[in-house]
PDB file of N, CA and C in Angstrom:
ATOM      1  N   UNK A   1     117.843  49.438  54.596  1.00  0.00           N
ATOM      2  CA  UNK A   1     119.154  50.058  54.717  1.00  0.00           C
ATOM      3  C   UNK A   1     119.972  49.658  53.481  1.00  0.00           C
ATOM      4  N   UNK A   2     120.364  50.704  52.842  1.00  0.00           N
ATOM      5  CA  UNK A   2     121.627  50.094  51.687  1.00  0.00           C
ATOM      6  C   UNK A   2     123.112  50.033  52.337  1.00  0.00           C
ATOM      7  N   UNK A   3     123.912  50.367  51.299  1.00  0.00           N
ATOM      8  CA  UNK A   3     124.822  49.734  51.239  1.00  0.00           C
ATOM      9  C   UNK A   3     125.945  50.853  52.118  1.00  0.00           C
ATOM     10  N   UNK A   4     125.406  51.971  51.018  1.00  0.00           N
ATOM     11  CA  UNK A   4     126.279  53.053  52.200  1.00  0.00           C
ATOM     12  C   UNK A   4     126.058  53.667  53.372  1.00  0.00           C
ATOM     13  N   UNK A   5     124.524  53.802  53.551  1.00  0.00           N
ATOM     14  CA  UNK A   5     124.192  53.788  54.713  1.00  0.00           C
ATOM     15  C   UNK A   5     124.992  52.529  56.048  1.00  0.00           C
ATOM     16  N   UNK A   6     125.182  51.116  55.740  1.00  0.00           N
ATOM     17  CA  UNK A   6     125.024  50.063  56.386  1.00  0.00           C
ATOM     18  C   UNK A   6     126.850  50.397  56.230  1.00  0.00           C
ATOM     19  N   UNK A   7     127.571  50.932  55.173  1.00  0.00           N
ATOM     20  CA  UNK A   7     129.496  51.058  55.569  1.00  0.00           C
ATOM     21  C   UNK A   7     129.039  52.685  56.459  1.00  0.00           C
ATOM     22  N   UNK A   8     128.604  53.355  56.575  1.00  0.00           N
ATOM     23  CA  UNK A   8     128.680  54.698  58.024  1.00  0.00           C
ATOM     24  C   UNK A   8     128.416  54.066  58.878  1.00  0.00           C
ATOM     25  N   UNK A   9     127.530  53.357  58.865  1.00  0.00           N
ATOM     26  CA  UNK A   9     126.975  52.596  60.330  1.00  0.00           C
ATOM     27  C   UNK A   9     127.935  52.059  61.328  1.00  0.00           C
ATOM     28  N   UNK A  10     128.660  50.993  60.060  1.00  0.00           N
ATOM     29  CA  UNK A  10     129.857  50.187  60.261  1.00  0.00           C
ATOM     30  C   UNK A  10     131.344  51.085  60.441  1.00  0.00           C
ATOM     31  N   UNK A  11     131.536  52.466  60.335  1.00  0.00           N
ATOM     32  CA  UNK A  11     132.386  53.132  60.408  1.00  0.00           C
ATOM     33  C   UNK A  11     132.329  54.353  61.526  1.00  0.00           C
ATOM     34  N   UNK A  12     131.458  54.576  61.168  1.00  0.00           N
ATOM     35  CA  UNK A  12     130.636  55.063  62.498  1.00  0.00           C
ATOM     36  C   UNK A  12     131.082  53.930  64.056  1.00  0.00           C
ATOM     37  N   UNK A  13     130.750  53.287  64.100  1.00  0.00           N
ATOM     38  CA  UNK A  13     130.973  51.982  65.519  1.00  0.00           C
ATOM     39  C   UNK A  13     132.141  51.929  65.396  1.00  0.00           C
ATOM     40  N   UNK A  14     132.906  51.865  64.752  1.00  0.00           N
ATOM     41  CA  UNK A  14     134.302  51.661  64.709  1.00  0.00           C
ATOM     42  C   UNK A  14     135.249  52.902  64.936  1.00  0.00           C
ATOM     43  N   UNK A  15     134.717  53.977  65.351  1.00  0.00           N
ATOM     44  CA  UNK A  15     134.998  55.538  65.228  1.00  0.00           C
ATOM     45  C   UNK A  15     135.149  55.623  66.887  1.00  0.00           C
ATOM     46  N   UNK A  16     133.531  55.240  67.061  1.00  0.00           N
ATOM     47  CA  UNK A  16     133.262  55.093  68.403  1.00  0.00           C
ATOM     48  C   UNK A  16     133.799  54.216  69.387  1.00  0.00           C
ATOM     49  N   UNK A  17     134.069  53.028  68.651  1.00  0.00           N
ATOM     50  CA  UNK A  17     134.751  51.617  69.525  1.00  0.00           C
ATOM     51  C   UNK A  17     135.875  52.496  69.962  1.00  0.00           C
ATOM     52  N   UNK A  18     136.933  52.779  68.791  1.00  0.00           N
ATOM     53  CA  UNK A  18     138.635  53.456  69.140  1.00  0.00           C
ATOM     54  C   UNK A  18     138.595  54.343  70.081  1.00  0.00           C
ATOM     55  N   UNK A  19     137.259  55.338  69.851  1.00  0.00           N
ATOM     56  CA  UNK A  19     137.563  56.374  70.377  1.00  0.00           C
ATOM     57  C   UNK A  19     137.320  56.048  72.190  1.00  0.00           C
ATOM     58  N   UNK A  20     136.309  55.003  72.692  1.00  0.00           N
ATOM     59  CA  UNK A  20     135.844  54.773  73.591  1.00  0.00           C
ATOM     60  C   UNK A  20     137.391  53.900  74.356  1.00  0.00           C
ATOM     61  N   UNK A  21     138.024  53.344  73.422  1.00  0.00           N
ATOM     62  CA  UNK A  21     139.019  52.043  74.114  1.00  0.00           C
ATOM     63  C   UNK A  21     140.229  53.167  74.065  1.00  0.00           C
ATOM     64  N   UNK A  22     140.479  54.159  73.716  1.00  0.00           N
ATOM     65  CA  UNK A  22     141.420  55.190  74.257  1.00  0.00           C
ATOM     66  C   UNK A  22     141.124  55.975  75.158  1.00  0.00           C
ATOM     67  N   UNK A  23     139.875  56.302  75.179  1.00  0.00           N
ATOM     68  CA  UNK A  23     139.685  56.549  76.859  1.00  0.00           C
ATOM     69  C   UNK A  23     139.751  56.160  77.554  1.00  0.00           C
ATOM     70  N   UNK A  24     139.437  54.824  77.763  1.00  0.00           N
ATOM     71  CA  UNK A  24     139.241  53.940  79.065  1.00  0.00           C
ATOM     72  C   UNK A  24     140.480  53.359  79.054  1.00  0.00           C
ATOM     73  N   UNK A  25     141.340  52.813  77.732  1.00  0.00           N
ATOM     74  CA  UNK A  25     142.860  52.025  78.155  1.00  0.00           C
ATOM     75  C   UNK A  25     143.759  52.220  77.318  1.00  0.00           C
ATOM     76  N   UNK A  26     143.482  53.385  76.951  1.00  0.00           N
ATOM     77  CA  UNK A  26     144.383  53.803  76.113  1.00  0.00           C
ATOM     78  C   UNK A  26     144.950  53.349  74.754  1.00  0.00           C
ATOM     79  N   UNK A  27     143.981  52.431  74.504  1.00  0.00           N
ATOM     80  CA  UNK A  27     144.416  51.857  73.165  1.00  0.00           C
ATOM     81  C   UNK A  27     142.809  51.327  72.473  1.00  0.00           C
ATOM     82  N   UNK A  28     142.858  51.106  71.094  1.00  0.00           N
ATOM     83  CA  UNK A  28     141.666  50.315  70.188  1.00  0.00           C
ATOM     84  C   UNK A  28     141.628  49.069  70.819  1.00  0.00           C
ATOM     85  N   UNK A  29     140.831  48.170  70.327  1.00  0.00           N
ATOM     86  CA  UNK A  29     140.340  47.136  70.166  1.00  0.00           C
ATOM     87  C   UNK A  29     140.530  46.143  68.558  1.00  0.00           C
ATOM     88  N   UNK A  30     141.181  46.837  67.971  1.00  0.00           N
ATOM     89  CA  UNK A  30     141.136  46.111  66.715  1.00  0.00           C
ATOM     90  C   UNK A  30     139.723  46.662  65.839  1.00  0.00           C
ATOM     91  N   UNK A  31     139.967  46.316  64.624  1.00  0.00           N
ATOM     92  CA  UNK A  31     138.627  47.037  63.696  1.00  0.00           C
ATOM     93  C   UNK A  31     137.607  45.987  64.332  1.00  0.00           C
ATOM     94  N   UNK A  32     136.834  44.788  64.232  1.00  0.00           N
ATOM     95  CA  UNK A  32     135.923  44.372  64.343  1.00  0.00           C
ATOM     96  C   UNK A  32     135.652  44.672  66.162  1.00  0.00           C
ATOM     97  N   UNK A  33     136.578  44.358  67.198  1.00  0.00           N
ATOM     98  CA  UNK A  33     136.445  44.899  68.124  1.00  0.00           C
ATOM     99  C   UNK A  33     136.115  46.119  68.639  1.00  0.00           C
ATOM    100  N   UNK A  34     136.553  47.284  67.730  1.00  0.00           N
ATOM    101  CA  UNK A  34     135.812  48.420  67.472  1.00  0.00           C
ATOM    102  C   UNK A  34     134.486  48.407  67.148  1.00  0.00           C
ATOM    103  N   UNK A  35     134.255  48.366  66.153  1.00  0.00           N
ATOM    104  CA  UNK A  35     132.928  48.317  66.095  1.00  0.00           C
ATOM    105  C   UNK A  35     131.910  47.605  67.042  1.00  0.00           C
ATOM    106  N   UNK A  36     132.090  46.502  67.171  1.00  0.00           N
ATOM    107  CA  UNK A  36     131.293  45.858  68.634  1.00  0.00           C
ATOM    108  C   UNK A  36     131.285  47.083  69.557  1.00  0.00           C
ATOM    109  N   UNK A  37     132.198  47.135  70.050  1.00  0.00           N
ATOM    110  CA  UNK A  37     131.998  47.989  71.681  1.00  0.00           C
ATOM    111  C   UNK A  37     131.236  49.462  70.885  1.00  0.00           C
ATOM    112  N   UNK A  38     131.692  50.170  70.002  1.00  0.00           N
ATOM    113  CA  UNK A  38     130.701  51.253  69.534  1.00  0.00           C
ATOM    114  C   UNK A  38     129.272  50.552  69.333  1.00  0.00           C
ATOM    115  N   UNK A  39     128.881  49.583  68.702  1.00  0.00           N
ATOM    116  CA  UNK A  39     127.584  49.639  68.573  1.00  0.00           C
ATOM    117  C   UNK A  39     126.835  49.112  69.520  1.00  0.00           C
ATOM    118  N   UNK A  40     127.487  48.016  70.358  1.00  0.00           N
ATOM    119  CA  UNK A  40     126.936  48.027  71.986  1.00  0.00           C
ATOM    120  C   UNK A  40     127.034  49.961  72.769  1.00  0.00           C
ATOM    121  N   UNK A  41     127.681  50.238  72.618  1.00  0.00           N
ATOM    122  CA  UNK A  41     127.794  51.424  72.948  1.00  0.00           C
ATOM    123  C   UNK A  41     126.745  53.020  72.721  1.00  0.00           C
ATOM    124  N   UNK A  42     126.656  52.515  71.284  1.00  0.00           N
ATOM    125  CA  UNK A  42     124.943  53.282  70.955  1.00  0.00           C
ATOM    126  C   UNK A  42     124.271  53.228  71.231  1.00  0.00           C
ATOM    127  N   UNK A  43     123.774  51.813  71.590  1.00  0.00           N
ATOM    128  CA  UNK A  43     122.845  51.084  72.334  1.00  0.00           C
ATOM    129  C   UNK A  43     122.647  51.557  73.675  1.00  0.00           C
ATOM    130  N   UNK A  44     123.504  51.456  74.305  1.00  0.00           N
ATOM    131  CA  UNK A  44     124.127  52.164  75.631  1.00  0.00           C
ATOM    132  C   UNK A  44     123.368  53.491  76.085  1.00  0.00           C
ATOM    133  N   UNK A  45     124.098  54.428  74.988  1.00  0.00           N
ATOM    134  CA  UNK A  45     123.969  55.897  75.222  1.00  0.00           C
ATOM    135  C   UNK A  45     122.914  55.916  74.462  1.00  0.00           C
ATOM    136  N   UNK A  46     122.087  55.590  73.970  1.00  0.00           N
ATOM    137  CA  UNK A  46     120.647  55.705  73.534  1.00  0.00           C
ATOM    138  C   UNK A  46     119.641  55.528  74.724  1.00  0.00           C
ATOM    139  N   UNK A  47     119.893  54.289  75.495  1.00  0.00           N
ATOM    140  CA  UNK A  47     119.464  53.907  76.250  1.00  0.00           C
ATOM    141  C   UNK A  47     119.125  55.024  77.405  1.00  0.00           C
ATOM    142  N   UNK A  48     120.465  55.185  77.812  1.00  0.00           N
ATOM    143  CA  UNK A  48     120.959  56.336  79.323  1.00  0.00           C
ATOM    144  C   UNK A  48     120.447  57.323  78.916  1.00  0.00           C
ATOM    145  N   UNK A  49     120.165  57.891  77.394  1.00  0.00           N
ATOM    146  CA  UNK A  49     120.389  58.759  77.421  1.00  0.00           C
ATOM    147  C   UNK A  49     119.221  59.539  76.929  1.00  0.00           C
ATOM    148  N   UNK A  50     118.116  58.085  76.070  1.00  0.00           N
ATOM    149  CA  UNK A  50     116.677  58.571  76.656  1.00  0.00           C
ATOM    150  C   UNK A  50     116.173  58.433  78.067  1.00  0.00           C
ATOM    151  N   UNK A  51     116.373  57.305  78.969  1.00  0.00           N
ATOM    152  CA  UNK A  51     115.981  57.793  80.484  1.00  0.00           C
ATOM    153  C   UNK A  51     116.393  59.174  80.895  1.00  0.00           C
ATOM    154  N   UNK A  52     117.181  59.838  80.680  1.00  0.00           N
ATOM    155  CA  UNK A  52     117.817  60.836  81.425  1.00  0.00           C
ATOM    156  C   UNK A  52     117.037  62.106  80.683  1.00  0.00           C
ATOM    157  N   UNK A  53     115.969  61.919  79.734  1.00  0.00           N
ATOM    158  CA  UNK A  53     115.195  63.143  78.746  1.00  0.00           C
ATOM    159  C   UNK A  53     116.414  63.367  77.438  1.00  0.00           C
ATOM    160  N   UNK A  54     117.667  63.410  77.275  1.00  0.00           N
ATOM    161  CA  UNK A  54     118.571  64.299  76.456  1.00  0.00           C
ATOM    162  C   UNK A  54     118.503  63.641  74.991  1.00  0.00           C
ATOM    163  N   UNK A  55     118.276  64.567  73.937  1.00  0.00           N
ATOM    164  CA  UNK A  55     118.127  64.109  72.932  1.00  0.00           C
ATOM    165  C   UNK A  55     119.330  64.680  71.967  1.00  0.00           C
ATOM    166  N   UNK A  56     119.523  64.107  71.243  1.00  0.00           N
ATOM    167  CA  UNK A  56     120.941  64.282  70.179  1.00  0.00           C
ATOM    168  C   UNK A  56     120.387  64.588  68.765  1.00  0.00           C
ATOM    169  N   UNK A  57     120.984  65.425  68.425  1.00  0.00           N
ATOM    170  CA  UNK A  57     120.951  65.420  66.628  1.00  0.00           C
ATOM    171  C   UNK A  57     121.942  65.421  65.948  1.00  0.00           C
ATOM    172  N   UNK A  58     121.973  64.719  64.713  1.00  0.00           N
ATOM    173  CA  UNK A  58     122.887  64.827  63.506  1.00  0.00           C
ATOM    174  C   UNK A  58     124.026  63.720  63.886  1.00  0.00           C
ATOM    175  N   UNK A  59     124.996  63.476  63.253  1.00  0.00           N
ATOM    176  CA  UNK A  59     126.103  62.769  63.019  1.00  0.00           C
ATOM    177  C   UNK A  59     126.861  63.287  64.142  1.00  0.00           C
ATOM    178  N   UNK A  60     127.267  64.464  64.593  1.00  0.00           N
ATOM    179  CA  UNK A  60     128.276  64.181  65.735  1.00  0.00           C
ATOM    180  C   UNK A  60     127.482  64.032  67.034  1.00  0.00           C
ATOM    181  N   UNK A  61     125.795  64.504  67.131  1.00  0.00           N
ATOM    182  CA  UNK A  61     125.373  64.008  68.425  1.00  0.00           C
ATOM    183  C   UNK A  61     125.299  62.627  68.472  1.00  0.00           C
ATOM    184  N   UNK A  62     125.840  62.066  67.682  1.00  0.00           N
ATOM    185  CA  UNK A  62     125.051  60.615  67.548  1.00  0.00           C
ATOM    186  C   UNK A  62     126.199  60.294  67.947  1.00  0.00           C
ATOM    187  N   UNK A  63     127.309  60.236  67.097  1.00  0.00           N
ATOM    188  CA  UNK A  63     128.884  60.233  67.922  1.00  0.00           C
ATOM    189  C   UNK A  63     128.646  60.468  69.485  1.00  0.00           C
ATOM    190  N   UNK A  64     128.818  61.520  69.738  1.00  0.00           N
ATOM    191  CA  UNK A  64     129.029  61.517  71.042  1.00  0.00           C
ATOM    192  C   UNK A  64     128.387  61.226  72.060  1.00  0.00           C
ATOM    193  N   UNK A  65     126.687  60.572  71.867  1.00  0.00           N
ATOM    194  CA  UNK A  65     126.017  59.409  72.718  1.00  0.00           C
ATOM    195  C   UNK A  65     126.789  58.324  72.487  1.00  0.00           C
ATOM    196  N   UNK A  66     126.946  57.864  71.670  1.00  0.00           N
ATOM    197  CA  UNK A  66     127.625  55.954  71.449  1.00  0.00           C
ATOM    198  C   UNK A  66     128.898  56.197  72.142  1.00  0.00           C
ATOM    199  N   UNK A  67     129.295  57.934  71.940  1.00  0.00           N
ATOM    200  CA  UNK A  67     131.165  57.650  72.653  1.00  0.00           C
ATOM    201  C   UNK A  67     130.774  57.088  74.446  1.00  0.00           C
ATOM    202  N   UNK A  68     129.817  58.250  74.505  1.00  0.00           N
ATOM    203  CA  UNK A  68     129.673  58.046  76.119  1.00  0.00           C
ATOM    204  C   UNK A  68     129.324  56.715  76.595  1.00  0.00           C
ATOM    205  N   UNK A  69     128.227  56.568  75.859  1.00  0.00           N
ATOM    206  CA  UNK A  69     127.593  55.023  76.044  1.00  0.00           C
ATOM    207  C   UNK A  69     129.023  54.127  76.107  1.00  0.00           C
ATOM    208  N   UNK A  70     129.839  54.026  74.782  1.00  0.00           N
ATOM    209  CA  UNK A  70     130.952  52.596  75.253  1.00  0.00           C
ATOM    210  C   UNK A  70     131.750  52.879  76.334  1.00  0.00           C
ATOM    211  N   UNK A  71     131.957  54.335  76.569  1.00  0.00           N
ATOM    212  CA  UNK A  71     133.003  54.231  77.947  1.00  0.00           C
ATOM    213  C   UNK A  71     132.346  53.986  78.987  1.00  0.00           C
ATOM    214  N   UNK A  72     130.962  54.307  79.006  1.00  0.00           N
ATOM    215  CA  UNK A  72     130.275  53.705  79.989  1.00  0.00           C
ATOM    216  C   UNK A  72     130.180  52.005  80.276  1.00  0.00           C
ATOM    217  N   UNK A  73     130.123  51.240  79.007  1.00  0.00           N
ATOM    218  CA  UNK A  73     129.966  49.888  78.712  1.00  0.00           C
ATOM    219  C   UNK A  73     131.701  48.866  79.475  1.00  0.00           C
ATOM    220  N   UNK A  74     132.585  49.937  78.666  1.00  0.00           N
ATOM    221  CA  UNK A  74     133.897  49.707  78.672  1.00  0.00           C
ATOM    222  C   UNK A  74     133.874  49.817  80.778  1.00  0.00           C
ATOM    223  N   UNK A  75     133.653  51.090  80.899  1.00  0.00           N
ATOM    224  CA  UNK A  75     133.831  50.612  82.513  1.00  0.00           C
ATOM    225  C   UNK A  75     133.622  49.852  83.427  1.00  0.00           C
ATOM    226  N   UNK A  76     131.908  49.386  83.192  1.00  0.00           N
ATOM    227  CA  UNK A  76     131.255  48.560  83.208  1.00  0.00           C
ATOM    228  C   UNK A  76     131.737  47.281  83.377  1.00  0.00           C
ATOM    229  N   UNK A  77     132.437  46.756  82.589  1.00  0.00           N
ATOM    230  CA  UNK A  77     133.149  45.576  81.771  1.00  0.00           C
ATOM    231  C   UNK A  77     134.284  45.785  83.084  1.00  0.00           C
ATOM    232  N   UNK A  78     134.788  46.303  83.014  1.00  0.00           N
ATOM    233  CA  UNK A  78     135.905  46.584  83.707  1.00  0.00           C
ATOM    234  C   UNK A  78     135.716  46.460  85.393  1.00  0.00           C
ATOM    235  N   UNK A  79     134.946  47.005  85.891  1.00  0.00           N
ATOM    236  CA  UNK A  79     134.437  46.524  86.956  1.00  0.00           C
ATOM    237  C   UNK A  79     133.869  45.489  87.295  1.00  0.00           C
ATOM    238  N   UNK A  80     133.201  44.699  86.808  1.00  0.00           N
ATOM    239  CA  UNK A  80     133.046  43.465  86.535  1.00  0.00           C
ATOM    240  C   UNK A  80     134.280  42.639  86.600  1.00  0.00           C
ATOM    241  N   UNK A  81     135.003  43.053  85.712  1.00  0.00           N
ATOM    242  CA  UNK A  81     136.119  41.514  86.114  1.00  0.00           C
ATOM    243  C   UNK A  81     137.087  42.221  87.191  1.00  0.00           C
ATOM    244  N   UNK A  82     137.018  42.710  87.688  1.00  0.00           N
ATOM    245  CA  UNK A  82     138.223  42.867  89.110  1.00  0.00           C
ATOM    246  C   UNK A  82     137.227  42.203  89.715  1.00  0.00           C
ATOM    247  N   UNK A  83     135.826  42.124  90.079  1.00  0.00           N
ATOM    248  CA  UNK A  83     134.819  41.907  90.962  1.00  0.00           C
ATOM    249  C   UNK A  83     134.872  40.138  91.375  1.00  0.00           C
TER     250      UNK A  83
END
Protein backbone atom coordinates (compact mmCIF):
# COMPACT_ATOMS: atom_id res chain seq x y z
CA UNK A 1 0.00 0.00 0.00
CA UNK A 2 1.49 3.56 -0.66
CA UNK A 3 1.04 6.56 0.49
CA UNK A 4 -2.07 7.76 -1.23
CA UNK A 5 -3.73 4.86 -1.31
CA UNK A 6 -3.09 4.47 2.79
CA UNK A 7 -4.44 8.91 3.10
CA UNK A 8 -8.15 7.46 1.07
CA UNK A 9 -8.13 4.70 3.31
CA UNK A 10 -7.57 7.04 6.19
CA UNK A 11 -10.19 9.52 4.74
CA UNK A 12 -12.33 7.23 3.60
CA UNK A 13 -12.92 5.86 7.67
CA UNK A 14 -13.16 9.15 8.66
CA UNK A 15 -16.02 9.94 6.02
CA UNK A 16 -17.61 6.93 7.33
CA UNK A 17 -16.89 7.39 11.18
CA UNK A 18 -18.88 11.20 10.82
CA UNK A 19 -21.17 10.00 8.70
CA UNK A 20 -22.12 6.87 10.97
CA UNK A 21 -21.92 9.17 14.50
CA UNK A 22 -24.60 11.56 12.84
CA UNK A 23 -26.81 9.00 12.42
CA UNK A 24 -26.81 7.35 15.44
CA UNK A 25 -26.14 10.77 17.77
CA UNK A 26 -26.12 13.22 15.86
CA UNK A 27 -22.78 14.37 16.01
CA UNK A 28 -18.79 13.10 14.88
CA UNK A 29 -16.51 11.61 16.99
CA UNK A 30 -13.57 13.75 16.42
CA UNK A 31 -11.06 12.97 13.36
CA UNK A 32 -9.15 10.01 14.91
CA UNK A 33 -12.46 8.83 16.49
CA UNK A 34 -13.82 8.92 13.12
CA UNK A 35 -11.83 6.97 11.57
CA UNK A 36 -11.80 4.12 14.23
CA UNK A 37 -15.55 3.61 14.22
CA UNK A 38 -15.43 3.75 10.11
CA UNK A 39 -12.80 1.25 9.90
CA UNK A 40 -14.22 -1.02 12.63
CA UNK A 41 -17.19 -0.34 10.65
CA UNK A 42 -15.88 -1.79 7.22
CA UNK A 43 -14.99 -4.50 8.95
CA UNK A 44 -18.49 -4.72 10.11
CA UNK A 45 -20.31 -4.30 6.85
CA UNK A 46 -17.89 -6.51 5.06
CA UNK A 47 -18.52 -8.96 7.43
CA UNK A 48 -22.71 -8.76 7.47
CA UNK A 49 -22.51 -8.17 4.40
CA UNK A 50 -20.67 -11.14 2.92
CA UNK A 51 -22.88 -13.55 5.17
CA UNK A 52 -25.93 -12.03 3.79
CA UNK A 53 -24.44 -12.93 -0.25
CA UNK A 54 -24.44 -8.78 -1.16
CA UNK A 55 -21.54 -7.62 -2.86
CA UNK A 56 -20.45 -3.87 -3.38
CA UNK A 57 -18.44 -2.16 -6.02
CA UNK A 58 -16.36 0.90 -6.40
CA UNK A 59 -15.79 3.76 -3.89
CA UNK A 60 -19.33 4.62 -2.98
CA UNK A 61 -20.35 0.82 -2.52
CA UNK A 62 -17.62 0.58 -0.31
CA UNK A 63 -18.87 3.78 1.47
CA UNK A 64 -22.01 2.64 1.99
CA UNK A 65 -21.10 -1.00 3.49
CA UNK A 66 -18.64 0.64 6.21
CA UNK A 67 -21.64 3.42 6.62
CA UNK A 68 -24.01 0.59 7.47
CA UNK A 69 -21.54 -1.54 9.17
CA UNK A 70 -20.58 1.55 11.88
CA UNK A 71 -24.20 2.34 12.56
CA UNK A 72 -24.58 -1.05 13.05
CA UNK A 73 -21.30 -1.15 15.41
CA UNK A 74 -22.39 2.34 16.87
CA UNK A 75 -25.78 0.66 17.97
CA UNK A 76 -24.31 -2.15 19.10
CA UNK A 77 -22.09 -0.13 21.45
CA UNK A 78 -24.99 1.55 22.50
CA UNK A 79 -26.94 -1.21 23.63
CA UNK A 80 -24.41 -2.57 25.43
CA UNK A 81 -23.91 0.14 27.83
CA UNK A 82 -27.61 0.81 28.90
CA UNK A 83 -27.38 -3.14 29.43
Amino acid sequence: MDIINLLIFLAVGALVGWLAGVIVKGRGFGVIGNVIVGIVGAVVGGFVFGLLGITTGGLLGSIVMATIGAVMLLFAIGVIKKA
